[in-house]
Structures are given as structure tokens and as C-alpha cells.
PDB file of N, CA and C in Angstrom:
ATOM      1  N   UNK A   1      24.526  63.564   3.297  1.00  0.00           N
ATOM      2  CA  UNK A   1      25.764  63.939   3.909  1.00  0.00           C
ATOM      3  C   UNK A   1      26.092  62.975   5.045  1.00  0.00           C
ATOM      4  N   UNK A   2      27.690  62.689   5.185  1.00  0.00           N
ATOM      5  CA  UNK A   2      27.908  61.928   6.219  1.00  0.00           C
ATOM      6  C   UNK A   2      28.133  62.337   7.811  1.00  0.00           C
ATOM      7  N   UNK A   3      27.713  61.790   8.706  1.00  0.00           N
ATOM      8  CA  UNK A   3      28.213  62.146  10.062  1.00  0.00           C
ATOM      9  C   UNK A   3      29.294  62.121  10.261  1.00  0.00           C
ATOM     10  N   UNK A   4      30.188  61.140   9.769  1.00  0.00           N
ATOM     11  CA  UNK A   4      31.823  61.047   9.804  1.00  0.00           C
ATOM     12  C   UNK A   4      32.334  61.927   9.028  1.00  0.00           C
ATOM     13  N   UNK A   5      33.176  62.560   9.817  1.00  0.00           N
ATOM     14  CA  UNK A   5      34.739  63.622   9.491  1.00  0.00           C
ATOM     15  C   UNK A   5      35.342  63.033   8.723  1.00  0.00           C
ATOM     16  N   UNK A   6      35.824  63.797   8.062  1.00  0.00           N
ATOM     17  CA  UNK A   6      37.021  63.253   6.932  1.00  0.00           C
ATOM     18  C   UNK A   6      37.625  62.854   7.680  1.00  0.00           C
ATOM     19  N   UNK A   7      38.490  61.579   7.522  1.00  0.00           N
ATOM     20  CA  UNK A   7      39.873  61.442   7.695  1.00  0.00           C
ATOM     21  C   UNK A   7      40.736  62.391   8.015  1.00  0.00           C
ATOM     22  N   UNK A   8      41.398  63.458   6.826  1.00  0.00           N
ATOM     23  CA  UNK A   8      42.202  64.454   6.877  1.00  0.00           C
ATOM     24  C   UNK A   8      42.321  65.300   8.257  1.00  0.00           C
ATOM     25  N   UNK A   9      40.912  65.494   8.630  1.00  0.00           N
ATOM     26  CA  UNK A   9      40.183  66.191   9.923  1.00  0.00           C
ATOM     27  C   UNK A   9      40.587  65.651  10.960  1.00  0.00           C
ATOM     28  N   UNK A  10      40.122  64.574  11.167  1.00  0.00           N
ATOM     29  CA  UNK A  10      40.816  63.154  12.422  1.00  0.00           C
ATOM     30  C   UNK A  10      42.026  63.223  12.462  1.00  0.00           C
ATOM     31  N   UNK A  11      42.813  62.940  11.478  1.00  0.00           N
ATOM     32  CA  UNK A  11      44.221  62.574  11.476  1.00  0.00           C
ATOM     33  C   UNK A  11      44.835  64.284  12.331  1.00  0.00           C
ATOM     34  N   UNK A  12      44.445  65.517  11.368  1.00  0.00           N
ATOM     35  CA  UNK A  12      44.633  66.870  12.135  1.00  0.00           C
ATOM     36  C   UNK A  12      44.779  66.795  13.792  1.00  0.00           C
ATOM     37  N   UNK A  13      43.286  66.657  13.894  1.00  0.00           N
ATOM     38  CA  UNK A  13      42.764  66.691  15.151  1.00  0.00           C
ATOM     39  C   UNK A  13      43.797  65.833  16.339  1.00  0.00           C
ATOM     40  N   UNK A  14      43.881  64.435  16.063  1.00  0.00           N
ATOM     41  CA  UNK A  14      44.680  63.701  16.754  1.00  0.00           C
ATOM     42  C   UNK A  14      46.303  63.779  17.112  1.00  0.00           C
ATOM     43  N   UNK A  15      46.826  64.935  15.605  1.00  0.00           N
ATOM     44  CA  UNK A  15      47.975  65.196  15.914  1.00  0.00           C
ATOM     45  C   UNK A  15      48.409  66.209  16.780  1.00  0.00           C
ATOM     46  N   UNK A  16      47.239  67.410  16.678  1.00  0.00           N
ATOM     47  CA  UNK A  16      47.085  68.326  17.416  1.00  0.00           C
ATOM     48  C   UNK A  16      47.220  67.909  19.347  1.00  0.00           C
ATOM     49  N   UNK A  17      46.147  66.679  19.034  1.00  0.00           N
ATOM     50  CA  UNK A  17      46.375  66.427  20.667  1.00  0.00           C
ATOM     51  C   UNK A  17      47.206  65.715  21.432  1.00  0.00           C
ATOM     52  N   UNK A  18      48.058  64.916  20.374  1.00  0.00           N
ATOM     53  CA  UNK A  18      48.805  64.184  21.118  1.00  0.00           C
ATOM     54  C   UNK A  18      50.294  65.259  21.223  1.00  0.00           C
ATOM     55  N   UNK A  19      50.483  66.357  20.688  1.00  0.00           N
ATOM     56  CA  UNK A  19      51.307  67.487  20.713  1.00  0.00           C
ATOM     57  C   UNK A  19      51.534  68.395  21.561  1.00  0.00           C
ATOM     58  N   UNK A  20      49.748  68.820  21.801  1.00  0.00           N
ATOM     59  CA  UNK A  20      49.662  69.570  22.918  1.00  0.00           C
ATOM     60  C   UNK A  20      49.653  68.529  24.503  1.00  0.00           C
ATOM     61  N   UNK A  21      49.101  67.378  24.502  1.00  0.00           N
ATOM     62  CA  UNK A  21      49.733  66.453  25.473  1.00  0.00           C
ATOM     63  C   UNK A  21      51.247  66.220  26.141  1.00  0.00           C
ATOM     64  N   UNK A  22      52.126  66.752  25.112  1.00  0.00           N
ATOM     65  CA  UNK A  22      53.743  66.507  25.543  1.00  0.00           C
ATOM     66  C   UNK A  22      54.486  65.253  24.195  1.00  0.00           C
ATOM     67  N   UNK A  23      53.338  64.731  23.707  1.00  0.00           N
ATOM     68  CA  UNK A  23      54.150  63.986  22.678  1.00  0.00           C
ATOM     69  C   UNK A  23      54.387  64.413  21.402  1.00  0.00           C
ATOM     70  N   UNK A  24      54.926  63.750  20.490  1.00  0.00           N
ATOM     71  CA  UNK A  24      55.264  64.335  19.059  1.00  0.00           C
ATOM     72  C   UNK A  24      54.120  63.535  17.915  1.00  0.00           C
ATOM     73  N   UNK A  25      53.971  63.757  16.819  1.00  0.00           N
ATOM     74  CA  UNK A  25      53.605  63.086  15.705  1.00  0.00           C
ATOM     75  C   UNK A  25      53.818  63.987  14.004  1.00  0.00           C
ATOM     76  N   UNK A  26      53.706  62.972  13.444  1.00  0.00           N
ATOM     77  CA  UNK A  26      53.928  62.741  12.178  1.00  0.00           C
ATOM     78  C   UNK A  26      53.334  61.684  11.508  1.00  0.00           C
ATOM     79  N   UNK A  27      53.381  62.492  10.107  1.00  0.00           N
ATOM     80  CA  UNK A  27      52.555  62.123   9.131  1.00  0.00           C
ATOM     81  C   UNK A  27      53.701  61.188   7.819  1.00  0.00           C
ATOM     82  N   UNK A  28      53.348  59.900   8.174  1.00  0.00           N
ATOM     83  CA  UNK A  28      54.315  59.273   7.704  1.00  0.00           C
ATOM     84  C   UNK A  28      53.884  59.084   5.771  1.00  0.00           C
ATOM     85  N   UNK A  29      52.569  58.974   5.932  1.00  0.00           N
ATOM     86  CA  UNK A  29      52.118  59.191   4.596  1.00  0.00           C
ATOM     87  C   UNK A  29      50.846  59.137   4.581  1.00  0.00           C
ATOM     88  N   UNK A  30      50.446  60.394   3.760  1.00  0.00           N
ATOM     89  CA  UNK A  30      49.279  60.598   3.177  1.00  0.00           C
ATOM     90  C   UNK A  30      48.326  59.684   2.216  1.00  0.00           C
ATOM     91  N   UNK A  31      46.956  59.550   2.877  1.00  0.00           N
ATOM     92  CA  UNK A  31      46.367  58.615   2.163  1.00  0.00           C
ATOM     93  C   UNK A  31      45.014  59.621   1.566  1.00  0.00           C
ATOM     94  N   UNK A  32      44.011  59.062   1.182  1.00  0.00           N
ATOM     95  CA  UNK A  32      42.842  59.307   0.910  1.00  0.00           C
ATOM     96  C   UNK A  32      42.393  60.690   2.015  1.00  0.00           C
ATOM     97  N   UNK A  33      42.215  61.778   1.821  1.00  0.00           N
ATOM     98  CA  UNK A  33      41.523  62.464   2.517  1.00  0.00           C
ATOM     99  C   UNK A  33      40.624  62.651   2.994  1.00  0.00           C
ATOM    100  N   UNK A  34      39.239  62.211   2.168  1.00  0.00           N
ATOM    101  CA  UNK A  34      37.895  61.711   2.763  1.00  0.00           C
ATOM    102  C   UNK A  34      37.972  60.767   3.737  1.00  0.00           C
ATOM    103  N   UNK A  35      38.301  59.576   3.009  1.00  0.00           N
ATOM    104  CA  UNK A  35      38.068  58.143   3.525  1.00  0.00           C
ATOM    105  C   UNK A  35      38.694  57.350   3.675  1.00  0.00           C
ATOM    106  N   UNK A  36      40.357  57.819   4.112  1.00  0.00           N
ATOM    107  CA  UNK A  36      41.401  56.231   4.149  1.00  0.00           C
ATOM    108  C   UNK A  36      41.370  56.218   5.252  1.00  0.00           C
ATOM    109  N   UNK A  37      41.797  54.923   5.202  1.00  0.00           N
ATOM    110  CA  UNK A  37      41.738  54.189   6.699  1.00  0.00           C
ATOM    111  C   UNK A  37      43.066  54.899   7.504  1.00  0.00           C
ATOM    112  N   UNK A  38      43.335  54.626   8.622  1.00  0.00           N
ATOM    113  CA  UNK A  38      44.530  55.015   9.614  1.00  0.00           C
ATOM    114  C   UNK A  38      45.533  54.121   9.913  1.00  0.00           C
ATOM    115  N   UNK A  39      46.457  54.357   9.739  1.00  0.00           N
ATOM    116  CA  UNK A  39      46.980  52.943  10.338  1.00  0.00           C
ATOM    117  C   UNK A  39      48.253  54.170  11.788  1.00  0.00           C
ATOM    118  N   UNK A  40      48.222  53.532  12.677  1.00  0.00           N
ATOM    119  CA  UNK A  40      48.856  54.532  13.694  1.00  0.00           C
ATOM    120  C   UNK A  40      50.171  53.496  14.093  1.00  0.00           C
ATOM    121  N   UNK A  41      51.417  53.949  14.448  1.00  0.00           N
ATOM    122  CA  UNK A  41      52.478  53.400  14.496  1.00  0.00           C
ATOM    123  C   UNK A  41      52.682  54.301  16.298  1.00  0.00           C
ATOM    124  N   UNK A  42      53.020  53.599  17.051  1.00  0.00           N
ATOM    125  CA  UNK A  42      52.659  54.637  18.776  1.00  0.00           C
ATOM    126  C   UNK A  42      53.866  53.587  19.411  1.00  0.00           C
ATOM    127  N   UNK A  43      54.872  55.072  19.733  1.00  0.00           N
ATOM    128  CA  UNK A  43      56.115  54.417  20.054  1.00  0.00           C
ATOM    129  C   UNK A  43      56.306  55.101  21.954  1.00  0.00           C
ATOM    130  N   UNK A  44      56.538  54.414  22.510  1.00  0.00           N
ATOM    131  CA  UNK A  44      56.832  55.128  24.187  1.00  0.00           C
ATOM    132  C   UNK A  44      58.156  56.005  24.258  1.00  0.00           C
ATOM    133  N   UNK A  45      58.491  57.072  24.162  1.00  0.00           N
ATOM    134  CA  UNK A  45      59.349  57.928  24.144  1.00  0.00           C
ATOM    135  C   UNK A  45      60.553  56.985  23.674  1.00  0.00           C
ATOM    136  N   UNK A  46      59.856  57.057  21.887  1.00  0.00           N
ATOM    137  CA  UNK A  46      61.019  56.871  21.085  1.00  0.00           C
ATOM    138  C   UNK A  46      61.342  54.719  21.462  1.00  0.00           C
ATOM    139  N   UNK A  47      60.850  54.519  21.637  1.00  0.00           N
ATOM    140  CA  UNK A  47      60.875  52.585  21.924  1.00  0.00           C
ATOM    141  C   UNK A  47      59.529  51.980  22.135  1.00  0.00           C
ATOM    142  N   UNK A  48      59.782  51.022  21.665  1.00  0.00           N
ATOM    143  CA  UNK A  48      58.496  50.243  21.727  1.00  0.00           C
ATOM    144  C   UNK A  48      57.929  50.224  21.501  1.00  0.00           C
ATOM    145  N   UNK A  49      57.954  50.181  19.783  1.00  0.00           N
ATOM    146  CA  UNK A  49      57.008  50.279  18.582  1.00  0.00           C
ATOM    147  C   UNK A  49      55.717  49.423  18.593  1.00  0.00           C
ATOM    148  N   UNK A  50      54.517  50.056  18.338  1.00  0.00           N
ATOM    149  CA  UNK A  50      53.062  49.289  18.090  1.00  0.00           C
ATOM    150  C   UNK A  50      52.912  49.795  17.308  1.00  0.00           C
ATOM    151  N   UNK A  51      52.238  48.867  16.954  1.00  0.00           N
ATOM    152  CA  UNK A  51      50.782  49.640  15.286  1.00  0.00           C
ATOM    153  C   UNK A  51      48.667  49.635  16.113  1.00  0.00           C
ATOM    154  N   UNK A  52      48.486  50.263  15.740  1.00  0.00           N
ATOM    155  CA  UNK A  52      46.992  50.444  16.150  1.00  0.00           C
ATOM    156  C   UNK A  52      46.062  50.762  14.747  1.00  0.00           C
ATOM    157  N   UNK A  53      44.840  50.311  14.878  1.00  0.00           N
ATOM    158  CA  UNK A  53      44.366  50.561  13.753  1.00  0.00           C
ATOM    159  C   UNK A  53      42.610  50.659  14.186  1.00  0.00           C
ATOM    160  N   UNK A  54      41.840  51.424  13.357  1.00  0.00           N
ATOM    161  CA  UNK A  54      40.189  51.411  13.921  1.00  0.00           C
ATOM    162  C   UNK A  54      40.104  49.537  13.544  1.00  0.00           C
ATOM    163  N   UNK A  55      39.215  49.487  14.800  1.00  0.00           N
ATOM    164  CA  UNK A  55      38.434  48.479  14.620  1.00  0.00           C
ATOM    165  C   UNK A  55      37.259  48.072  15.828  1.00  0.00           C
ATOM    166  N   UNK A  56      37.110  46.587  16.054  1.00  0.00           N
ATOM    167  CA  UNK A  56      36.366  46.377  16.816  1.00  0.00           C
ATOM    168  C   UNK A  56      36.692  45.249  17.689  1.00  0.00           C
ATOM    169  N   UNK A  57      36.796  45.878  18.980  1.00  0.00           N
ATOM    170  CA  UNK A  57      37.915  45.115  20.242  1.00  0.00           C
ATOM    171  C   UNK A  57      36.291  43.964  20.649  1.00  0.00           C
ATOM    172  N   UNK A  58      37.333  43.256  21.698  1.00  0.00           N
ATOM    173  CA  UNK A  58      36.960  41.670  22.084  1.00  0.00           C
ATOM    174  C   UNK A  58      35.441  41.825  22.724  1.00  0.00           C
ATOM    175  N   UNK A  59      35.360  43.332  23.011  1.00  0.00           N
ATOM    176  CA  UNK A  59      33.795  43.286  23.922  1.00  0.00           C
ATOM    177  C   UNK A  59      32.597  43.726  22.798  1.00  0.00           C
ATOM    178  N   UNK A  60      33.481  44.193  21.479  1.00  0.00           N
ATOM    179  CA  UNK A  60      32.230  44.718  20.778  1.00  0.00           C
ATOM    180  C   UNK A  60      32.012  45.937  20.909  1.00  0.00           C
ATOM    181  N   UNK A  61      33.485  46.772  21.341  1.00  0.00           N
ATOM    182  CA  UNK A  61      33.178  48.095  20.800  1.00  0.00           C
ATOM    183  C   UNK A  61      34.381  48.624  20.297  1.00  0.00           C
ATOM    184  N   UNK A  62      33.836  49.815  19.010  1.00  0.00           N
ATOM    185  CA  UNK A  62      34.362  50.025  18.554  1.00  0.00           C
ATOM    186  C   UNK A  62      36.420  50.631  19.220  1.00  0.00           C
ATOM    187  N   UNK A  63      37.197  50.696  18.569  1.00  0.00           N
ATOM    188  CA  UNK A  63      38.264  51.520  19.461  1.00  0.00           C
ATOM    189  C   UNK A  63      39.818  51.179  18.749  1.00  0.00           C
ATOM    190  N   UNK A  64      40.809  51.506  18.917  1.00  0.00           N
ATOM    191  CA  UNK A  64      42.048  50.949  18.238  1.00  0.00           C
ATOM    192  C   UNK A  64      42.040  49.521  18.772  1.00  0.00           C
ATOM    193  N   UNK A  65      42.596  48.456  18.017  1.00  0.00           N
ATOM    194  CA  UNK A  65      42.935  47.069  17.881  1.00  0.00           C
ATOM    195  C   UNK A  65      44.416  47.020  17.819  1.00  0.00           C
ATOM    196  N   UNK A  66      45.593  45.991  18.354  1.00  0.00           N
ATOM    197  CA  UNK A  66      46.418  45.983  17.871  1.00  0.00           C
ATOM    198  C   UNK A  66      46.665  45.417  16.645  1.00  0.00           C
ATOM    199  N   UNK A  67      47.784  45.555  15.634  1.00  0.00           N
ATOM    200  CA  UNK A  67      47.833  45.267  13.890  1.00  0.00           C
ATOM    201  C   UNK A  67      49.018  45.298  13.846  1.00  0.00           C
ATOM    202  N   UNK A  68      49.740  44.535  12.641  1.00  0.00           N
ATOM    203  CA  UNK A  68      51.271  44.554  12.475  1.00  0.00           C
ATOM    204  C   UNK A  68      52.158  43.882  13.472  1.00  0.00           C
ATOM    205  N   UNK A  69      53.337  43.755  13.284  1.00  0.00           N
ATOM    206  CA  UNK A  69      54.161  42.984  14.083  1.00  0.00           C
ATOM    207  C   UNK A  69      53.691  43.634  15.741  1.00  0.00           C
ATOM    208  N   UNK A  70      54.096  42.727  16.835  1.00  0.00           N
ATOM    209  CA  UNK A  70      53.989  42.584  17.921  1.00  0.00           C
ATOM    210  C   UNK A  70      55.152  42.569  19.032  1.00  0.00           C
ATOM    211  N   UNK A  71      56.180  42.424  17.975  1.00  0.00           N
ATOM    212  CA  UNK A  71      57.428  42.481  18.913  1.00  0.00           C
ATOM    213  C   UNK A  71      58.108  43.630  19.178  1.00  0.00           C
ATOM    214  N   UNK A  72      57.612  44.925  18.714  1.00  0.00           N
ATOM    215  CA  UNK A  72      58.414  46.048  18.866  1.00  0.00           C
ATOM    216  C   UNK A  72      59.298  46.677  17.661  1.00  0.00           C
ATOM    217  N   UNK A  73      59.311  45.996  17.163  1.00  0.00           N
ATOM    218  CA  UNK A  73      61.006  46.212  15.993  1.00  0.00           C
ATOM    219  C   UNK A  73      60.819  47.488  14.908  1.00  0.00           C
ATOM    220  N   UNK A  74      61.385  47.719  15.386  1.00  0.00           N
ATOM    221  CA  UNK A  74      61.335  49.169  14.341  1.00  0.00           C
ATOM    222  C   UNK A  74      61.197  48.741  12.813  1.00  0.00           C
ATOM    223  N   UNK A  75      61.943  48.232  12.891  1.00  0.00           N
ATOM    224  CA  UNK A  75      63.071  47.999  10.686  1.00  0.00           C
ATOM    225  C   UNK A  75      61.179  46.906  10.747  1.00  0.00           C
ATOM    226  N   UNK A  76      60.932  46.080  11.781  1.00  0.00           N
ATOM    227  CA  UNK A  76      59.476  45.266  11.066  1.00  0.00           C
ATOM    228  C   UNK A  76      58.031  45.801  10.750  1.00  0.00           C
ATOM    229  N   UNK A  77      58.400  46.872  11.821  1.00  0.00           N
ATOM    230  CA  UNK A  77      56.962  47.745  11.493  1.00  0.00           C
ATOM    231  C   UNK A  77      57.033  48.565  10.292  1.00  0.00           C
ATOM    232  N   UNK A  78      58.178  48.750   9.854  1.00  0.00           N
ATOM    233  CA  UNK A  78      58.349  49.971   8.512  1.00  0.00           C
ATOM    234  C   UNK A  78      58.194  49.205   7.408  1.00  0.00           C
ATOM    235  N   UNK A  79      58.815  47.809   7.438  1.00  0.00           N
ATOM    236  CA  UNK A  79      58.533  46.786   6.250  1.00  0.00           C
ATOM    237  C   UNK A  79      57.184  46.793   6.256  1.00  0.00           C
ATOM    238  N   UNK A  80      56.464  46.479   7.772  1.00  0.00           N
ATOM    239  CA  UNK A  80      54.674  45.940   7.291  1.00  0.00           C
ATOM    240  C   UNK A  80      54.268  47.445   6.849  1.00  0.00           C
ATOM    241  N   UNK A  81      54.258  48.442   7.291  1.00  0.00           N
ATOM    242  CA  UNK A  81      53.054  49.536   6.910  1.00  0.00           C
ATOM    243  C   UNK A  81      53.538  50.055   5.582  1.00  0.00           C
ATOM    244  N   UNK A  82      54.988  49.580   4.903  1.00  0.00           N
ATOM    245  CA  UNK A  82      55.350  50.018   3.522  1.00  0.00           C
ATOM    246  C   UNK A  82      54.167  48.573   2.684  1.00  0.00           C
ATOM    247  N   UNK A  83      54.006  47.658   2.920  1.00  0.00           N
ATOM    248  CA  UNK A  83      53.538  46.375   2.337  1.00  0.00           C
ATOM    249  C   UNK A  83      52.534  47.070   2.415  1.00  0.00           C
ATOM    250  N   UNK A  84      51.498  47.472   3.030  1.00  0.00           N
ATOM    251  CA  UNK A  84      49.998  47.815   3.479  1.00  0.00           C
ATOM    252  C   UNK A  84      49.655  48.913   2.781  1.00  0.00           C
ATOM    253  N   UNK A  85      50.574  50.186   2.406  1.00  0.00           N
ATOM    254  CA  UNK A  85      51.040  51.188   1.739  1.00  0.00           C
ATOM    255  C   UNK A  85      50.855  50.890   0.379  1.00  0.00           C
ATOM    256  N   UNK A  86      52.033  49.639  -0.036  1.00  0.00           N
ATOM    257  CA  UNK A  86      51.848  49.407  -1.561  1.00  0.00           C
ATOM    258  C   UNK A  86      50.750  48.594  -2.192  1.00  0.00           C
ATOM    259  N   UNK A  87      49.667  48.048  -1.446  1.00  0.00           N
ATOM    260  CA  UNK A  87      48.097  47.110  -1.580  1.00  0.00           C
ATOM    261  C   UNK A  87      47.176  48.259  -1.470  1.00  0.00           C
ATOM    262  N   UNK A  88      47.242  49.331  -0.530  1.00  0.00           N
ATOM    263  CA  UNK A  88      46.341  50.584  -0.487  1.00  0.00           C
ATOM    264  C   UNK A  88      47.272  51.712  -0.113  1.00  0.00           C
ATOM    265  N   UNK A  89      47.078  52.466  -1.513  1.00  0.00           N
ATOM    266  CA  UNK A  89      47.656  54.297  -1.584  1.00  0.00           C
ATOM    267  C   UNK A  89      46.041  54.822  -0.784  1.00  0.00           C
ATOM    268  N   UNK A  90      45.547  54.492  -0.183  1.00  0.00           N
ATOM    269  CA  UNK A  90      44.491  55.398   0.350  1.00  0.00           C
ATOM    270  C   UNK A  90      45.028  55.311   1.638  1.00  0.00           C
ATOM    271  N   UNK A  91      45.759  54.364   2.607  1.00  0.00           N
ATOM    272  CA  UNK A  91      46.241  54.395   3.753  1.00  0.00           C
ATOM    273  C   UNK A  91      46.994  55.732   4.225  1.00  0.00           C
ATOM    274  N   UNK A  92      46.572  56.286   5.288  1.00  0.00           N
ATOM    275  CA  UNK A  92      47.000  57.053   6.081  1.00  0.00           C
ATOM    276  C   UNK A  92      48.017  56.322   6.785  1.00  0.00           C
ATOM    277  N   UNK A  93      49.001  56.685   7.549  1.00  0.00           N
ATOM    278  CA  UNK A  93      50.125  56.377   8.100  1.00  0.00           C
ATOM    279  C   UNK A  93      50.952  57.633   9.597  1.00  0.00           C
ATOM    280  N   UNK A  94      50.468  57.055  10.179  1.00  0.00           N
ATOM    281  CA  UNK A  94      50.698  58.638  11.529  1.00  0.00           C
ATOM    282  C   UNK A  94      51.594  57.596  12.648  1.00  0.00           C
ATOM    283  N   UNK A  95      52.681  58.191  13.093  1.00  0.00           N
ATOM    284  CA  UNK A  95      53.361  57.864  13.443  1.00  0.00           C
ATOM    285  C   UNK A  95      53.581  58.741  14.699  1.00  0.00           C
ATOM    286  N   UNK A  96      53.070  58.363  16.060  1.00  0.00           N
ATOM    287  CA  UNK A  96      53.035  59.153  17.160  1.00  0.00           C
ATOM    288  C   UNK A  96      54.099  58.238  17.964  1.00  0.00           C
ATOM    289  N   UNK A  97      54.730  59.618  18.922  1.00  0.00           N
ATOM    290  CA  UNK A  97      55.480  59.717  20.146  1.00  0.00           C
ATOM    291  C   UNK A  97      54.795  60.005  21.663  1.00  0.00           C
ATOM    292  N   UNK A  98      54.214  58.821  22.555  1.00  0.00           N
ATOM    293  CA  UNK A  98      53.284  59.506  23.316  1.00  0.00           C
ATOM    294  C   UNK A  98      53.873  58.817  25.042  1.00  0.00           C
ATOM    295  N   UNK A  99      53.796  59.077  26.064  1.00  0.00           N
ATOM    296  CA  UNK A  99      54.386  58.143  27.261  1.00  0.00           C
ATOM    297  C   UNK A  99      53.811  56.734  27.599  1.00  0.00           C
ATOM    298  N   UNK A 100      52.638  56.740  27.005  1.00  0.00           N
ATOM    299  CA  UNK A 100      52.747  55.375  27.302  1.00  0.00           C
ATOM    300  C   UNK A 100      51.243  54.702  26.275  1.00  0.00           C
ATOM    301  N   UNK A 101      51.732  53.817  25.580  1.00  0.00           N
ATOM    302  CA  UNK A 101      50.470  53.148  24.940  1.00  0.00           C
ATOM    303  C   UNK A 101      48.863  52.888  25.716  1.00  0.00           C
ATOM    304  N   UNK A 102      48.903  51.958  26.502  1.00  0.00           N
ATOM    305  CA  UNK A 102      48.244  51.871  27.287  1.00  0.00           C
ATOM    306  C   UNK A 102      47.003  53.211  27.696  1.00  0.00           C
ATOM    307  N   UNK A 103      47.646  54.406  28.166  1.00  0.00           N
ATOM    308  CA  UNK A 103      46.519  55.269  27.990  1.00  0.00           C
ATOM    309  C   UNK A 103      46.166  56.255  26.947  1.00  0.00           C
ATOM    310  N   UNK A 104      47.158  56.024  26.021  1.00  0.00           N
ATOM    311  CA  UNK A 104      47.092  56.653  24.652  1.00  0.00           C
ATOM    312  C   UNK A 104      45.802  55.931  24.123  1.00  0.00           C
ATOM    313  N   UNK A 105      45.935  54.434  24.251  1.00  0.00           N
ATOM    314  CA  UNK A 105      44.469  54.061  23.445  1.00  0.00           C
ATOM    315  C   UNK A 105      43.561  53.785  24.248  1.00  0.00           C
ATOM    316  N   UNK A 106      43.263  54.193  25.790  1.00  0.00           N
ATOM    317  CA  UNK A 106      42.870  54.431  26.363  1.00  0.00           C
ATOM    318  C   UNK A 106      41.406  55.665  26.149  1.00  0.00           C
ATOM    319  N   UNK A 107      42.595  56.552  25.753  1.00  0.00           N
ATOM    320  CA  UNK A 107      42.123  57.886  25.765  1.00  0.00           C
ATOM    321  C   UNK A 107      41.315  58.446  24.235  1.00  0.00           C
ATOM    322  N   UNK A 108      41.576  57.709  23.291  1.00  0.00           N
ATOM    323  CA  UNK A 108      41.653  57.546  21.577  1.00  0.00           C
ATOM    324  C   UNK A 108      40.550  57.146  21.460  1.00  0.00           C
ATOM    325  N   UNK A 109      40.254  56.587  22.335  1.00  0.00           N
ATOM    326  CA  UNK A 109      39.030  55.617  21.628  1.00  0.00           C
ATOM    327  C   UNK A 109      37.510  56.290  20.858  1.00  0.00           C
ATOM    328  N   UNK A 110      37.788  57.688  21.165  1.00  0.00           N
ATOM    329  CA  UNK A 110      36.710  59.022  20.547  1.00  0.00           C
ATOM    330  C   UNK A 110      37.368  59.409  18.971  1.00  0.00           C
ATOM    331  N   UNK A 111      38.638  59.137  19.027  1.00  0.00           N
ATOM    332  CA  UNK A 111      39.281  59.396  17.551  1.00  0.00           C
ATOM    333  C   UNK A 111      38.359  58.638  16.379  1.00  0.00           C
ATOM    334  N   UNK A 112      37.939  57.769  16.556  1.00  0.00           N
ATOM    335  CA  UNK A 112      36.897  57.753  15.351  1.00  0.00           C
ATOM    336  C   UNK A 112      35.111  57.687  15.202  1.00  0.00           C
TER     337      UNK A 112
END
């Protein structure tokens, strides 16, 4: 048996908290329930689109990475995570509303 939570569980869990925090989320599309990866789309009240994704930051620990366009753009982030979408149907896709990036992945870094 594995130590890691389903996916399905995580993805729950994370929506739950960024809700009861004051922000919103959604489930932009369902991937693999066991085992798909996440891909997180984290906008600052409604602007200023990022993508975040598990990985492994510059010091060597684990935590969200930034992924996908970099400039903000709405219409570019929906093109990349539809592209990423149609290479893997196991991708999860969560699309949070939170005040500010910065301590959102701050605070995340237990999400996986």
C-alpha cells in the first residue's frame, strides 16, 4: 500500500482550504483519480493568471514550481493546459481564486 493519497483526496482537500480561506476554486477537469498529476492555474482576485505544478524547486525541495506561460494571459494559459490536457487525459486541472500567489504557494507546499 501507498503512503500517498489519491490525487482525488488532495485535489478535495486543497479545494476545501483554499474556500474556507476566503478564496474560490474549481475543478477545471478531471484527471486520473489515483494518480494524475495536478496542474493548478492561481489567479489574484480574478487577475494574474499562473500555473503551478508539483515539483522540485531550486534548493531541492519538493513544492509547487512555476509551469506554462508566464505572462499572465488568460486566453494563453487555457490554450497551454487544453495542449497538456490533450497529451495526458490523466491531468487534473484546478483552477483557484486566492489573494495573493506568493503565500498561496507559500502555504501549499504540504499539498503533496
Amino acid at each position: 500500500m501507498s503512503d500517498r493519497l489519491p490525487t482525488h483526496l488532495r485535489v478535495g482537500a486543497l479545494l476545501r482550504r483554499v474556500n474556507d480561506s476566503g478564496g474560490m476554486g474549481m475543478v477545471r477537469a478531471k484527471g486520473e483519480p489515483q494518480g494524475g498529476a495536478v496542474l493548478l492555474i492561481v489567479s489574484e482576485k480574478g487577475a494574474d493568471f499562473k500555473c503551478f505544478e508539483r515539483g522540485i524547486g531550486a534548493a531541492g525541495v519538493p513544492g509547487l514550481i512555476p509551469a506554462g506561460p508566464i505572462d499572465g494571459d488568460a486566453a494563453a494559459i487555457t490554450e497551454y493546459w487544453q495542449r497538456r490536457r490533450a497529451r495526458d487525459p490523466d491531468l487534473w486541472v484546478i483552477e483557484l481564486d486566492v489573494a495573493s500567489h506568493s503565500r498561496f504557494t507559500a502555504e501549499t507546499t504540504d499539498f503533496y
